[in-house]
C-alpha atoms as a PDB file:
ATOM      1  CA  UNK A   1      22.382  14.519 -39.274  1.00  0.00           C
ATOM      2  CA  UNK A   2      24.403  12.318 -37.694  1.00  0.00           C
ATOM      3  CA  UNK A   3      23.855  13.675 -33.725  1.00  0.00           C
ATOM      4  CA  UNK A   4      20.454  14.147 -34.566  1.00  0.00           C
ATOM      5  CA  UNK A   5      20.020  10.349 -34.817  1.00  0.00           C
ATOM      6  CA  UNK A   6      22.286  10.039 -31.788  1.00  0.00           C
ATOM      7  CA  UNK A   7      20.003  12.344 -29.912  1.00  0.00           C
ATOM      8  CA  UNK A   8      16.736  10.722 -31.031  1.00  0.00           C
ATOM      9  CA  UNK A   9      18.548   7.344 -30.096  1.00  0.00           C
ATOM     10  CA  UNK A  10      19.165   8.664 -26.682  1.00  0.00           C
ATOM     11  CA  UNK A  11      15.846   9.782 -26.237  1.00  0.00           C
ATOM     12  CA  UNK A  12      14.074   6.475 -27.096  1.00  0.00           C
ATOM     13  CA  UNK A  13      16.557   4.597 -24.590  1.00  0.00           C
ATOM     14  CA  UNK A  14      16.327   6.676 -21.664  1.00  0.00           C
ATOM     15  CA  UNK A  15      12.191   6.462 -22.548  1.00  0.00           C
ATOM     16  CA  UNK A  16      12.465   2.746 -22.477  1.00  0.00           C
ATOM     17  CA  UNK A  17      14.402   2.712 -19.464  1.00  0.00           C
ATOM     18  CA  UNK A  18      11.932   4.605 -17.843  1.00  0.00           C
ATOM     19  CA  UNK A  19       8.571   3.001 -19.258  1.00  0.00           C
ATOM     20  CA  UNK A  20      10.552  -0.586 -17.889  1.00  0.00           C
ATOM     21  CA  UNK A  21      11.893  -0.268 -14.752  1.00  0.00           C
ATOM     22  CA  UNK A  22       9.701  -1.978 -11.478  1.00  0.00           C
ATOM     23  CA  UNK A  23       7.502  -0.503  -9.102  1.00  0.00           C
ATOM     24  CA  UNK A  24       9.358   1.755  -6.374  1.00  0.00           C
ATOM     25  CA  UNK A  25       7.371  -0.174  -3.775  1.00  0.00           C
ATOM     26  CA  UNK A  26       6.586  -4.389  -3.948  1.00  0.00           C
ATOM     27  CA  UNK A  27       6.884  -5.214  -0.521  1.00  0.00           C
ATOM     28  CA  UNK A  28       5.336  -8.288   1.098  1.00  0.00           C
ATOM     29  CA  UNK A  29       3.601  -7.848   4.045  1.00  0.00           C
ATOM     30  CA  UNK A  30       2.285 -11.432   4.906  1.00  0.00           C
ATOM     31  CA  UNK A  31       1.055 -14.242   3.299  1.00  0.00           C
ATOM     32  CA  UNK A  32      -1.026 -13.042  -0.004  1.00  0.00           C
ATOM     33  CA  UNK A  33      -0.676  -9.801   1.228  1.00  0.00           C
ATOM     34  CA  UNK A  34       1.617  -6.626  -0.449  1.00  0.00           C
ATOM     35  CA  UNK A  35       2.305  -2.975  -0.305  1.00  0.00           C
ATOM     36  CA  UNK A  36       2.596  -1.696  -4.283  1.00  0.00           C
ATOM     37  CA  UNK A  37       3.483   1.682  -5.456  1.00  0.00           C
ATOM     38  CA  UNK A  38       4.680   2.403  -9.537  1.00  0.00           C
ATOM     39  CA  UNK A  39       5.609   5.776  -9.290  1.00  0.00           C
ATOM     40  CA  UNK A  40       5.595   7.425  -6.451  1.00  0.00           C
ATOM     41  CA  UNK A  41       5.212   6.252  -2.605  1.00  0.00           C
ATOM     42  CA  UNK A  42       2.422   8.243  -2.222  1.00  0.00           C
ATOM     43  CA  UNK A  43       0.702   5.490  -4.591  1.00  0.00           C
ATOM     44  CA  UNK A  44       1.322   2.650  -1.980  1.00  0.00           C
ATOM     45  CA  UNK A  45      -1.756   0.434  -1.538  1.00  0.00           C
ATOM     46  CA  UNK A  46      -2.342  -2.450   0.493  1.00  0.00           C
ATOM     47  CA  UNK A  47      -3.223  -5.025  -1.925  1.00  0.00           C
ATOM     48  CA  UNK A  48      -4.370  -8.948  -1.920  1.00  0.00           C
ATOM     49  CA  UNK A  49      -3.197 -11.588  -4.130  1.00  0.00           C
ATOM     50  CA  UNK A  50      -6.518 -13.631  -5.043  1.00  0.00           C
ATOM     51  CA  UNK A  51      -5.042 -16.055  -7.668  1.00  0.00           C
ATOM     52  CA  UNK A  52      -1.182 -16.039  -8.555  1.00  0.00           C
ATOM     53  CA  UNK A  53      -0.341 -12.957 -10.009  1.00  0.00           C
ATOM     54  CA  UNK A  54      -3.538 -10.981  -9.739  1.00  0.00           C
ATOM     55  CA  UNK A  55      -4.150  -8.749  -7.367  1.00  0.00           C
ATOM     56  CA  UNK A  56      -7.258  -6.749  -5.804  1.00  0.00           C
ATOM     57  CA  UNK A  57      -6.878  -3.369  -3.908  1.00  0.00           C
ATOM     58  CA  UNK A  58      -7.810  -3.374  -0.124  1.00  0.00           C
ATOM     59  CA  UNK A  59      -6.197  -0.291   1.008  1.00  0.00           C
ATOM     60  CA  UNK A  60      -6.444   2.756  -1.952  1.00  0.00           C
ATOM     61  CA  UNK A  61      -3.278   4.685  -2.420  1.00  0.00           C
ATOM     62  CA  UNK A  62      -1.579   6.767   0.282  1.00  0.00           C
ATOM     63  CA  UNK A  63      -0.670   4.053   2.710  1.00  0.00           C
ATOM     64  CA  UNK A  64       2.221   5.548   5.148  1.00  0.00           C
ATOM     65  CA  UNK A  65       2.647   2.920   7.284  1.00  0.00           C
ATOM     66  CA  UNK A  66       1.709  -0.461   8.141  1.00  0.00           C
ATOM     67  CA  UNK A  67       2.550  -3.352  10.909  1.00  0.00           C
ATOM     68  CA  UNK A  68       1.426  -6.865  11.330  1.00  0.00           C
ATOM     69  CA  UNK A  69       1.404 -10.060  13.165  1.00  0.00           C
ATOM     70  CA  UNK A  70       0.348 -13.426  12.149  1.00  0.00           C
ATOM     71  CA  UNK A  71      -3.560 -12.263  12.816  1.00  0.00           C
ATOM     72  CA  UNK A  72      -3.707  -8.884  11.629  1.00  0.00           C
ATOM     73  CA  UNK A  73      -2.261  -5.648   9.512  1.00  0.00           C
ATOM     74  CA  UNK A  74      -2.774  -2.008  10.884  1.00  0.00           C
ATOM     75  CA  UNK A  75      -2.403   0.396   8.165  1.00  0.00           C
ATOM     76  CA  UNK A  76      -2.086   4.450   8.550  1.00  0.00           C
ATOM     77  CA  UNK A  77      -3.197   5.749   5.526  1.00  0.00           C
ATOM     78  CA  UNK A  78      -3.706   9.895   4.285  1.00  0.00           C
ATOM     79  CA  UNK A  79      -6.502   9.705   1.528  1.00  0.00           C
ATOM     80  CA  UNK A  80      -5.739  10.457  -1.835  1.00  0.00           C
ATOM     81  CA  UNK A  81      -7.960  13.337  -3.028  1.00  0.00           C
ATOM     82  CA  UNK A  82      -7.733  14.959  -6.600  1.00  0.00           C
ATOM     83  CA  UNK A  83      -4.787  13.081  -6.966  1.00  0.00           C
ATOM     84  CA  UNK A  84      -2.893  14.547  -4.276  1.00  0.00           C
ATOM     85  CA  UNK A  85      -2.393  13.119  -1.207  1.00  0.00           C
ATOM     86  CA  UNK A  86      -4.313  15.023   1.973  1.00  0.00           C
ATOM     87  CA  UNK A  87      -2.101  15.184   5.131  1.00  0.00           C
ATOM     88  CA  UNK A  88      -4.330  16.825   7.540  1.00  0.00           C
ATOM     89  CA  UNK A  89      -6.368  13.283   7.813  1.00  0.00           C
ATOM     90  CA  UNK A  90      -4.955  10.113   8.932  1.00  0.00           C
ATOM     91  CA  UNK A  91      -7.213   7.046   8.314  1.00  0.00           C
ATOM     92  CA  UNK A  92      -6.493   3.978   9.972  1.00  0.00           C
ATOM     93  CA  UNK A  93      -7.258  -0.189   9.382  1.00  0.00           C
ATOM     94  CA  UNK A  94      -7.391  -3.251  10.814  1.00  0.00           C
ATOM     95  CA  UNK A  95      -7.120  -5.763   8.273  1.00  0.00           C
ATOM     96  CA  UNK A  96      -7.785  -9.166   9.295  1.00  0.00           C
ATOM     97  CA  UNK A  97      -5.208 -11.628   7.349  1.00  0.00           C
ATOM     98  CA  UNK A  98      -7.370 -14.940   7.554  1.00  0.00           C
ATOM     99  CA  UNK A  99      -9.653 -15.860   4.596  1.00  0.00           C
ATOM    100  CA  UNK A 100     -13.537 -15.795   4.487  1.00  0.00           C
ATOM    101  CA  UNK A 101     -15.266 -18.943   5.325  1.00  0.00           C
ATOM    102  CA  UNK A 102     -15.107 -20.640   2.100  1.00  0.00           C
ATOM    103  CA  UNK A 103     -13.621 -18.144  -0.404  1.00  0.00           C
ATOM    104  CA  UNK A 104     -10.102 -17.479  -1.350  1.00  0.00           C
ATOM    105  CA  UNK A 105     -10.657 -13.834  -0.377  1.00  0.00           C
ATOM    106  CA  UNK A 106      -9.835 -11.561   2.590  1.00  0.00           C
ATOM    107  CA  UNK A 107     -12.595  -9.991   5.385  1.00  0.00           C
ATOM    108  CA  UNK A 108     -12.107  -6.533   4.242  1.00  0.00           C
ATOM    109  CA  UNK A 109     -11.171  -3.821   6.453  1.00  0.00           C
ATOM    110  CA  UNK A 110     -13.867  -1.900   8.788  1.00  0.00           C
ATOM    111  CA  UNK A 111     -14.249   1.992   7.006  1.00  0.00           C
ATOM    112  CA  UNK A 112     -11.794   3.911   8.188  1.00  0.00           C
ATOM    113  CA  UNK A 113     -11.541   4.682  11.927  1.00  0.00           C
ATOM    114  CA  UNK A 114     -10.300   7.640  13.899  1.00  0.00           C
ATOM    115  CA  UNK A 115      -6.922   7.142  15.916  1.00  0.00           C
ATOM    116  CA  UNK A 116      -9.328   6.993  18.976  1.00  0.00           C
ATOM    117  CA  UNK A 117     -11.355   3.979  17.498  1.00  0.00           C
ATOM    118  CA  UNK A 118      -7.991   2.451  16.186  1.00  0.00           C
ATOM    119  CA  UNK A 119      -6.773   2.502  19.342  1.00  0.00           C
ATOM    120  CA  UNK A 120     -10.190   1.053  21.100  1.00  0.00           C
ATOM    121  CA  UNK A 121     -10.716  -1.551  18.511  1.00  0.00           C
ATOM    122  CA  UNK A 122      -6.717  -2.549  18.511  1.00  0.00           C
ATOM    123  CA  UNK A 123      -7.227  -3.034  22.647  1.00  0.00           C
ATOM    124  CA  UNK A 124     -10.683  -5.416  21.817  1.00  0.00           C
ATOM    125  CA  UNK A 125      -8.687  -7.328  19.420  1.00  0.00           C
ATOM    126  CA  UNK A 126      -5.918  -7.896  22.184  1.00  0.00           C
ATOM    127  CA  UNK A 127      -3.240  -6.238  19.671  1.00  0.00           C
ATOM    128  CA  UNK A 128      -2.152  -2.956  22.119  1.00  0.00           C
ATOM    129  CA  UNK A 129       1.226  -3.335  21.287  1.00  0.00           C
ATOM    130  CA  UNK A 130       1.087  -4.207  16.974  1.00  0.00           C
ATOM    131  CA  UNK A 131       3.083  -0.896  16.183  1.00  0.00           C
ATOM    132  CA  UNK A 132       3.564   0.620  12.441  1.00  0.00           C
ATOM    133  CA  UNK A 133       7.241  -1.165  11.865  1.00  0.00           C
ATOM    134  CA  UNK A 134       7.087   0.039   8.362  1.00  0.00           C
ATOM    135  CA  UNK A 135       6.857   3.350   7.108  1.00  0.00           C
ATOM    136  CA  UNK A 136       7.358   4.324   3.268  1.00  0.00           C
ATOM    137  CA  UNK A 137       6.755   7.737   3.059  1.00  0.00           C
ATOM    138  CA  UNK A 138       7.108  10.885   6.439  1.00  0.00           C
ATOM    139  CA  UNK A 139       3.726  11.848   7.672  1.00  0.00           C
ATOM    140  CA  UNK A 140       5.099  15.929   7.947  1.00  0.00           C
END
């Protein structure tokens, strides 16, 4: 009787220690701007803070990589289909970090673009050499 309780005890503790620890990614890009993941780093999404403590998705889940400047975030992201994360396509962004005229929210990113456009659109914007500085999760 007595290791049963034990063993139930032990149960509900390493539960609770589970169900309570912190995301495995809360990273701050810039400004209002984060990379948050619970479980997995697959999960990681480029989100925006829009009042203090709430936040609004940009980027969905399976954001590899990301780098940014005072002007703008480039994000490499592998779509998240059927909950599984789909390595033969790489979408990338170009998020623009300064707010809309008026409104406390961000110009969200242009759909995604091929590595070619990314490239092309990354040489308009003057921004050749913005690399990914931060990767949370191999592209292989």
């Amino acid at each position: 009787m007595m290791n049963f309780k034990c063993s139930t005890l032990i149960v509900v503790l390493l539960t609770c220690l589970q169900a309570c620890r912190g995301p495995i990614i809360d990273d701050r890009i810039s400004g209002k701007y984060r990379i948050l993941a619970i479980d997995t780093y697959e999960q990681a999404a480029l989100e925006y803070e829009s009042t203090p403590g709430t936040y609004k998705e940009i980027i969905a889940e399976g954001v590899c990589a990301v780098g940014y400047n005072n002007k703008y975030i480039i994000v490499q992201q592998h779509p998240v289909v059927q909950n599984k994360v789909d390595r033969s396509v790489t979408n990338y962004f170009i998020v623009t970090i300064q707010l809309s005229p008026g409104k406390d929210e961000p110009f969200l990113p242009v759909a995604p673009l091929s590595f070619k456009d990314f490239e092309t659109q990354k040489h308009r914007l003057g921004i050749d050499d913005l690399a990914f500085t931060k990767v949370y999760y191999s592209l292989d």
